[in-house]
Protein backbone atom coordinates (compact mmCIF):
# COMPACT_ATOMS: atom_id res chain seq x y z
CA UNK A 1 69.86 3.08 -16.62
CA UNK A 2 69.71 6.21 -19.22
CA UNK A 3 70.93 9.87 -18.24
CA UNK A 4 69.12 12.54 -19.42
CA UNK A 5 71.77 15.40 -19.61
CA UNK A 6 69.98 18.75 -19.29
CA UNK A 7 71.10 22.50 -20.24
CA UNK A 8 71.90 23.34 -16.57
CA UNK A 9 74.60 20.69 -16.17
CA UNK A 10 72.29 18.88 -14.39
CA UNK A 11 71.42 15.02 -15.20
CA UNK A 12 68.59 12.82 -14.31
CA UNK A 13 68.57 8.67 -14.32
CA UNK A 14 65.82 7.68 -16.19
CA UNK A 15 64.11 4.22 -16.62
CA UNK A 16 62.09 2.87 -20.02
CA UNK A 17 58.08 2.26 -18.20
CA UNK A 18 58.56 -1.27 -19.14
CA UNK A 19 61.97 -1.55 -17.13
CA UNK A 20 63.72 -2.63 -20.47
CA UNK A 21 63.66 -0.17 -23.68
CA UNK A 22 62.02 3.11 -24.49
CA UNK A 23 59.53 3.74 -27.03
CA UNK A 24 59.89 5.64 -29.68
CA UNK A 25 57.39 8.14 -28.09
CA UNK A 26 58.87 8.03 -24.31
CA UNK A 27 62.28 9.11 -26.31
CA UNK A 28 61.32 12.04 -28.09
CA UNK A 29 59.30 13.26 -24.86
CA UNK A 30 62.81 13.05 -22.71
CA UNK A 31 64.62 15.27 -25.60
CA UNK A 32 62.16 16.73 -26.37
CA UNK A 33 60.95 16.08 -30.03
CA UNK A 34 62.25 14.07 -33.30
CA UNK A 35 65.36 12.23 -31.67
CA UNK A 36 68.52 11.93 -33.44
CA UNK A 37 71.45 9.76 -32.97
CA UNK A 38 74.58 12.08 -32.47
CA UNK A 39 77.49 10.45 -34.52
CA UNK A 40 80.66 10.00 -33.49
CA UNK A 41 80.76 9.47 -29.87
CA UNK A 42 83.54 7.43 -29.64
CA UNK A 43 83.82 7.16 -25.58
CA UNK A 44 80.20 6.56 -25.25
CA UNK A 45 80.18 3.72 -28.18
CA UNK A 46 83.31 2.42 -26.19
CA UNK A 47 80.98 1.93 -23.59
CA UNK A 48 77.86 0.37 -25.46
CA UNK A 49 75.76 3.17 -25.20
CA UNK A 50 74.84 6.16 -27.53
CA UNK A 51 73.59 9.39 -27.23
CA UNK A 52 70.31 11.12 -28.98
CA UNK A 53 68.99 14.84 -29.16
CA UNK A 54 66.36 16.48 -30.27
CA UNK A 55 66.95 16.48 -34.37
CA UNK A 56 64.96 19.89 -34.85
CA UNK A 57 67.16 21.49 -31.80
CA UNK A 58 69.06 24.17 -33.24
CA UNK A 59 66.20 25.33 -35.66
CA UNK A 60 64.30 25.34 -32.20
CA UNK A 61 67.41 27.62 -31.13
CA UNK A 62 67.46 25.67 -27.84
CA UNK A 63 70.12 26.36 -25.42
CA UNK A 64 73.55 25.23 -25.59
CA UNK A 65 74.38 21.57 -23.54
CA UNK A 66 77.97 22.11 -22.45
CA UNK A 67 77.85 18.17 -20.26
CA UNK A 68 76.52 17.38 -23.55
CA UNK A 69 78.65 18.71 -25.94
CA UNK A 70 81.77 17.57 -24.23
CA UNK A 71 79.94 13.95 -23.83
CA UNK A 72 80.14 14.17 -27.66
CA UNK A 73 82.86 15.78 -28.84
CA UNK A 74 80.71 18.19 -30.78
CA UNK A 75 78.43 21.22 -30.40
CA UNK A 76 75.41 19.76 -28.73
CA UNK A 77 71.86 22.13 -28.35
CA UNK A 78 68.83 20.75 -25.91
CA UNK A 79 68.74 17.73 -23.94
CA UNK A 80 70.50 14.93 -24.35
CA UNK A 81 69.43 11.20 -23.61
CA UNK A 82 72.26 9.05 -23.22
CA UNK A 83 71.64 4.81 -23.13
CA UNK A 84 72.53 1.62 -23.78
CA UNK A 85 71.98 0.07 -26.82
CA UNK A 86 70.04 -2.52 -24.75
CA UNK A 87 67.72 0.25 -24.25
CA UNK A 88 67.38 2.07 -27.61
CA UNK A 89 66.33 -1.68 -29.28
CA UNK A 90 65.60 -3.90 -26.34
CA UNK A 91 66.34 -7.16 -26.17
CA UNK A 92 67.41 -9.35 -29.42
CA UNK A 93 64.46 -11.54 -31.04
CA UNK A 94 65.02 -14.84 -30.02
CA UNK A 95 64.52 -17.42 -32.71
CA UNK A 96 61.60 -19.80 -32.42
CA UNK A 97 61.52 -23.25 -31.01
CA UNK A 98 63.94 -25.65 -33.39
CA UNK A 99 61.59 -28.13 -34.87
CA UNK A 100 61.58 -31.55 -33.71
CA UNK A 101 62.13 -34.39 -36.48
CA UNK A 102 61.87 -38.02 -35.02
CA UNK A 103 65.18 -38.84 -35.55
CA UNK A 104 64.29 -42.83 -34.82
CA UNK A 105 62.83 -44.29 -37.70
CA UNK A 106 59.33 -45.46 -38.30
CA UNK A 107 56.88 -45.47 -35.30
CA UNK A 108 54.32 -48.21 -34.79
């Protein structure tokens, strides 16, 4: 599950609708516009996960994130979404079906 870590030091669990990976769109609604990947965050990549903003937040002058910021190491403005990477991309592409050769010689 993804934490959404808000200005108030408050945080809220949030789920992807489809129970697996957000869209693009359900992203940038939770931070609330273009998301950005905050480099760097050595704890959180420790732990699989990663940690995006809002990439227009401090022209937006939106209010400092103190959970945030110390989540990341670095000065962090708006909310913050915080997930795995399980989450951000969803599940790996599974190849397709090998094909099958008839391995036995000549039918018939």
């Amino acid at each position: 599950m993804a934490t959404l870590l808000k200005t108030d030091w408050t945080k809220e669990t949030v789920t992807p609708a489809n129970g697996i990976n957000f869209t693009l769109k359900e992203m940038q609604t939770l931070v609330g516009g273009w998301i950005e990947l905050v480099p760097g965050c050595s704890r959180l990549q420790q732990e699989g996960k990663l940690m995006l903003v809002d990439e227009e937040g401090l022209i937006k002058n939106l209010p400092y994130n103190a959970q945030a910021s110390v989540e990341a190491n670095r000065r962090i403005v708006g909310r913050a979404l915080v997930l795995t990477l399980l989450e951000f991309n969803g599940p790996p592409e599974q190849p397709d079906d090998p094909p099958t050769h008839d391995l036995g010689g000549e039918s018939g």
